[in-house]
Protein backbone atom coordinates (compact mmCIF):
# COMPACT_ATOMS: atom_id res chain seq x y z
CA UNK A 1 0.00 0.00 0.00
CA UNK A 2 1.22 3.66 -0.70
CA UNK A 3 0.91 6.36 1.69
CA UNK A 4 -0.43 8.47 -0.79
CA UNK A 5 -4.53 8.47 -0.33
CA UNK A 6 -5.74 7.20 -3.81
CA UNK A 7 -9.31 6.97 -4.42
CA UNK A 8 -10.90 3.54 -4.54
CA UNK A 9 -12.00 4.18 -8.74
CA UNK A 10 -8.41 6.02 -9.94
CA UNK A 11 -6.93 3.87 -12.72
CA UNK A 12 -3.30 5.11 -11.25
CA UNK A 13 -3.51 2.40 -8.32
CA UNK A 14 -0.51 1.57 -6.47
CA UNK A 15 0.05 -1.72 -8.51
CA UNK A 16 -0.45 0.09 -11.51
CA UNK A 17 2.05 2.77 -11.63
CA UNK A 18 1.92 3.57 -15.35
CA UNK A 19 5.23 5.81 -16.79
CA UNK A 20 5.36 8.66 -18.78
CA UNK A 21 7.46 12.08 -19.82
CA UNK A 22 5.94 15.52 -18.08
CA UNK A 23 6.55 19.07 -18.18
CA UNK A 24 5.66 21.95 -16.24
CA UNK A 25 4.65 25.31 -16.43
CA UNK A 26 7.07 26.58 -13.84
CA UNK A 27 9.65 24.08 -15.35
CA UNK A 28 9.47 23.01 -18.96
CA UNK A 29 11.70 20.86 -19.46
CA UNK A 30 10.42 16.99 -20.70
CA UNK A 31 11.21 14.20 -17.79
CA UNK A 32 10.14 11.04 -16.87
CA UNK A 33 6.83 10.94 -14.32
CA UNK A 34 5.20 8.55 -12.62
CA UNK A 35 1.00 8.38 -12.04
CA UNK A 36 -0.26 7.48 -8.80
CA UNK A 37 -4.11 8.85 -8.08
CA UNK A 38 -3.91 12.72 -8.28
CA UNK A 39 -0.28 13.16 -8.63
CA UNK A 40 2.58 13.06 -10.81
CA UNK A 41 5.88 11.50 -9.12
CA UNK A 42 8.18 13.30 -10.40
CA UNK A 43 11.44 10.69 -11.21
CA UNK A 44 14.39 13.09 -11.35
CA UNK A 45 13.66 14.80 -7.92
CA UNK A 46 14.30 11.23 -5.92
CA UNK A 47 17.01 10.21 -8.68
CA UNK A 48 18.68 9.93 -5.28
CA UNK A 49 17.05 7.19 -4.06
CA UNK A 50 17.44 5.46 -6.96
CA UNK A 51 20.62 3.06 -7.16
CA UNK A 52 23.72 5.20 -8.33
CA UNK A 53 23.94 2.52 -11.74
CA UNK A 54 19.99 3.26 -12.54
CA UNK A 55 19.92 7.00 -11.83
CA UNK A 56 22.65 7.89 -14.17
CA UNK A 57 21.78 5.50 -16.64
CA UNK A 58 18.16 5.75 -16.88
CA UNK A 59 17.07 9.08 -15.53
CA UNK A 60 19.75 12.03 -15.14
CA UNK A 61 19.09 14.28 -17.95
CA UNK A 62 16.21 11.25 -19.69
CA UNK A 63 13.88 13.46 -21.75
CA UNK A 64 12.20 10.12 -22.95
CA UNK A 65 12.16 6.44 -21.69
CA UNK A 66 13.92 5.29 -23.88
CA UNK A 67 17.00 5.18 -22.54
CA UNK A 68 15.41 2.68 -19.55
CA UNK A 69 13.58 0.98 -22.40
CA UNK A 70 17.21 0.31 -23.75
CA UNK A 71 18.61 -1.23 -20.44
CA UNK A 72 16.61 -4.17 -20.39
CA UNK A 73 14.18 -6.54 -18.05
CA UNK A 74 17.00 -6.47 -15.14
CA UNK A 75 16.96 -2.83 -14.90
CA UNK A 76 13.11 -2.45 -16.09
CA UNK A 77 12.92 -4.86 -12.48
CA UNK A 78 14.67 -2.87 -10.62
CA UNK A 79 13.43 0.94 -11.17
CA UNK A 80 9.39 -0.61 -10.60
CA UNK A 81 10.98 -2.01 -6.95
CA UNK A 82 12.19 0.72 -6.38
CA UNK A 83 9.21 3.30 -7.34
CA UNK A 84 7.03 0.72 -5.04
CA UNK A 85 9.34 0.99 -2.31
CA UNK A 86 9.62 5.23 -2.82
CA UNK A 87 5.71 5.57 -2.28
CA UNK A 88 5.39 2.70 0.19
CA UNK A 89 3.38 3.57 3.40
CA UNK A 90 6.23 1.76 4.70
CA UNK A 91 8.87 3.84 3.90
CA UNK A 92 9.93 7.19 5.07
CA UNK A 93 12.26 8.59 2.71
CA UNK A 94 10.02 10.47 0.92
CA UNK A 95 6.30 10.25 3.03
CA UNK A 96 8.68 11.80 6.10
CA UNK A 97 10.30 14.34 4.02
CA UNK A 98 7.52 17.29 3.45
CA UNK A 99 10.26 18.84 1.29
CA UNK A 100 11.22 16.68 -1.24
CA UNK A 101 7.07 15.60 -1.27
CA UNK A 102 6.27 19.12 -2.31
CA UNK A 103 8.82 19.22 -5.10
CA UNK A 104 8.45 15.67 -6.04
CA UNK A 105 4.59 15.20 -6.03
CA UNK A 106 2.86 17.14 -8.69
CA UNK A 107 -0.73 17.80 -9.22
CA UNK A 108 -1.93 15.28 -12.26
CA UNK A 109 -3.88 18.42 -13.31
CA UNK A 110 -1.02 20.66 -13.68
CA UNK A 111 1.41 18.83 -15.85
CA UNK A 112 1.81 18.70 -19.38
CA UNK A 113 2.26 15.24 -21.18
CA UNK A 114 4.68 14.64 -23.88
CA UNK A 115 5.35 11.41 -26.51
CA UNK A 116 7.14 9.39 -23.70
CA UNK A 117 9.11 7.43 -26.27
CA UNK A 118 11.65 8.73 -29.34
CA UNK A 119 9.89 6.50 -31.87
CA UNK A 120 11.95 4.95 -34.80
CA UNK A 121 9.39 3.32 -36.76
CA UNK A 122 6.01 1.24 -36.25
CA UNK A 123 4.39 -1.92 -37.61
CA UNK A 124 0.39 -1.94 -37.94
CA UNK A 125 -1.29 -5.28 -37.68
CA UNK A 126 -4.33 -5.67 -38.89
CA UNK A 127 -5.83 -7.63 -36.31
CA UNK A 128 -9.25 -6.38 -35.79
CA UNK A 129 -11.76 -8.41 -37.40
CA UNK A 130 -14.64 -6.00 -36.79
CA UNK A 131 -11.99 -2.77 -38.24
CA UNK A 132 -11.38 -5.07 -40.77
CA UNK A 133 -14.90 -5.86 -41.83
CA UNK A 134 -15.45 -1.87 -41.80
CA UNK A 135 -13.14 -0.86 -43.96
CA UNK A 136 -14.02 -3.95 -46.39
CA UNK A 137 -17.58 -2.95 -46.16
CA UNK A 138 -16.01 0.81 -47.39
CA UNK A 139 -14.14 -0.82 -50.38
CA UNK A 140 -15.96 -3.70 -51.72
CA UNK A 141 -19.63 -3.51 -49.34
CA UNK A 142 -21.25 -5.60 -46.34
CA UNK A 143 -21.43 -9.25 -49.25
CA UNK A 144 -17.48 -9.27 -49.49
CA UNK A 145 -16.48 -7.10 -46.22
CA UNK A 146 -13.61 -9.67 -45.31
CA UNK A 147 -11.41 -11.26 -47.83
CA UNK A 148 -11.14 -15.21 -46.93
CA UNK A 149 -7.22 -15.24 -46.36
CA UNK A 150 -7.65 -12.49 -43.64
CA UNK A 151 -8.57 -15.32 -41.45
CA UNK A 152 -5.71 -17.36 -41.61
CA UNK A 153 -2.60 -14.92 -41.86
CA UNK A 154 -1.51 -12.17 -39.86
CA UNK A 155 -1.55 -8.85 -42.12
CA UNK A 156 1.29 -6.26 -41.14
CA UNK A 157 2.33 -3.27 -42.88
CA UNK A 158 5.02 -0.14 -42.53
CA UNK A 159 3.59 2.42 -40.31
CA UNK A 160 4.58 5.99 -40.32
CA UNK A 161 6.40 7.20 -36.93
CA UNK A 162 5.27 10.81 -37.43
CA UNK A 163 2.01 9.66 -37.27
CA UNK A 164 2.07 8.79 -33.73
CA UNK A 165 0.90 11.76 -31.75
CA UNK A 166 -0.05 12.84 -28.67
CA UNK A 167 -3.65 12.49 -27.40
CA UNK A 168 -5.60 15.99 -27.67
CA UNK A 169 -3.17 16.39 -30.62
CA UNK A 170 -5.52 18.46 -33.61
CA UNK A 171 -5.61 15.82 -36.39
CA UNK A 172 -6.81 16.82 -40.29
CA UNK A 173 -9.78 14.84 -42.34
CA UNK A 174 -7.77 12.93 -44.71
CA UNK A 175 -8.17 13.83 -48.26
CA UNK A 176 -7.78 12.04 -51.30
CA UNK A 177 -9.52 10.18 -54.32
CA UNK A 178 -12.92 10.44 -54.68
CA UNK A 179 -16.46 10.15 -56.70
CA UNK A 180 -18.34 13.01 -56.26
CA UNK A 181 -21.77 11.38 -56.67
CA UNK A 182 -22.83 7.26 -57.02
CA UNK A 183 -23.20 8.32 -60.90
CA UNK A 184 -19.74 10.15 -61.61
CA UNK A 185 -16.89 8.55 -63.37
CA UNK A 186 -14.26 10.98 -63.11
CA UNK A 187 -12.66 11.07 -59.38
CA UNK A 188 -11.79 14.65 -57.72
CA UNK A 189 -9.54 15.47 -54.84
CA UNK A 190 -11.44 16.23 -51.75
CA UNK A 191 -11.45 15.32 -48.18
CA UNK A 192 -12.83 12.18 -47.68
CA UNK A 193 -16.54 11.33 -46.30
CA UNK A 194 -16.00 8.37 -44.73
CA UNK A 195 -13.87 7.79 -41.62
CA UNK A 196 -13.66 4.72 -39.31
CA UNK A 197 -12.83 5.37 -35.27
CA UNK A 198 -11.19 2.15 -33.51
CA UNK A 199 -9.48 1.12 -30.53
CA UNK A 200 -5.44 0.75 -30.91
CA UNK A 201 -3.58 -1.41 -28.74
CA UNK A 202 0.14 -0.42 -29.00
CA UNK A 203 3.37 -2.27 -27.76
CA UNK A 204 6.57 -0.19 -27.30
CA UNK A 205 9.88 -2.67 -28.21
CA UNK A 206 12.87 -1.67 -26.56
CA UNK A 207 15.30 -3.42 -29.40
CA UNK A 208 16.23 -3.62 -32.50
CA UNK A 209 14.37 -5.99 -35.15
CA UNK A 210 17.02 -6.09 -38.15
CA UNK A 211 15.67 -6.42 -41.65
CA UNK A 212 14.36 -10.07 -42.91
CA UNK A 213 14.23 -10.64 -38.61
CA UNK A 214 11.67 -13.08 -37.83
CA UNK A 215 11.16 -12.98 -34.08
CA UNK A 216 10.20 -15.86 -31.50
CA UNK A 217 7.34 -16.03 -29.08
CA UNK A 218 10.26 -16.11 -26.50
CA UNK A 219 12.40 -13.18 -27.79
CA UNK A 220 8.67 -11.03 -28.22
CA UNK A 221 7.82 -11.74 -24.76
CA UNK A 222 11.48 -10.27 -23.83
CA UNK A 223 11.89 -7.14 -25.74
CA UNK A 224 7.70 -5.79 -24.87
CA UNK A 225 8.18 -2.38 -22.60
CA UNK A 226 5.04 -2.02 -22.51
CA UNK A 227 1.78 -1.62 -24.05
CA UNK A 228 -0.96 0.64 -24.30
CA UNK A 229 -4.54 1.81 -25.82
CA UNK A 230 -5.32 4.41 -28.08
């Protein structure tokens, strides 16, 4: 249990502890952050209670994760034992210290969130049969929605990284090819009329996956970070 009152329906619980990069107002600079009910822990004020190893590693002058995406499950291990121990109700360094609590514990309201993660590039699966049979009902209608091979292969395709944004981020109505009315024959360039919302469920990996790579159920399971919805 934390000492830090969290209400009963927060989805920042004390097992749940989710990372992320923050700014301030007062103090703009990105930096890693921590979510626990109301408040924002902020990492690089109790760097110091951090082993010497992880702190300089993995959170002195970190404007992203990914530098403690980089240093792998051991370390991953040992800066979430050491977060659980920093906001344990049974531990004083920083419940005892009104000081370093008041610099250190931020208002969730008050921050400003950032891309926690430099992103090189991104794979989309198409794994969603119900996004699937959408955007077939768009192309080819509701009779031939899903093509019969979707079922039995896993369609991936090059992503663009740019295209990973923050949430609140403005986004644009696509525009492109299309028939102005069910009788034209000559496409124009307009924004499109159609869009399709859906749930994303996002893993960040933490190495690299060379080119022609085909990676194991075992070597997946090792190089997740974590994952996410969107």
């Amino acid at each position: 249990m934390s000492f830090i009152e969290i209400a009963e329906d927060s989805d920042f619980s004390y097992q749940n502890l989710p990372y992320g990069v923050f700014s301030t107002y007062s103090d703009p600079k990105p930096r890693i952050g921590v979510a626990i009910g109301d408040w924002v822990l902020d990492v690089s004020v109790v760097k110091h209670l951090f082993s010497p190893e992880l702190a300089e590693k993995c959170i002195t002058g970190q404007t992203t994760l990914n530098a403690l995406m980089g240093a792998g499950r051991a370390a991953w291990t040992e800066f979430r034992k050491t977060l659980q121990k920093i906001l344990s109700k049974e531990e004083p360094a920083l419940q005892h210290n009104a000081g370093l609590r008041a610099e250190a514990l931020i208002p969730a309201k008050e921050v400003i969130m950032h891309l926690p993660a430099q992103i090189g590039d991104y794979t989309d699966f198409y794994s969603s049969r119900n996004h699937a049979t959408n955007v077939g009902t768009m192309f080819r209608g509701k009779d031939n929605a899903l093509q019969p091979n979707w079922l039995h292969l896993p369609v991936g395709y090059h992503g663009r990284a740019s295209s990973v944004v923050l949430s609140g981020t403005p986004l644009r109505r696509p525009a492109g090819q299309i028939l102005p009315s069910p009788t034209a024959t000559t496409p124009v360039f307009a924004p499109c009329r159609l869009l399709d919302f859906e749930l994303e469920m996002g893993f960040l990996l933490w190495d690299l996956v060379m080119i022609w790579e085909t990676l194991s159920k075992w070597r997946t399971q090792r190089i997740i970070y974590s994952g996410w919805f969107s």
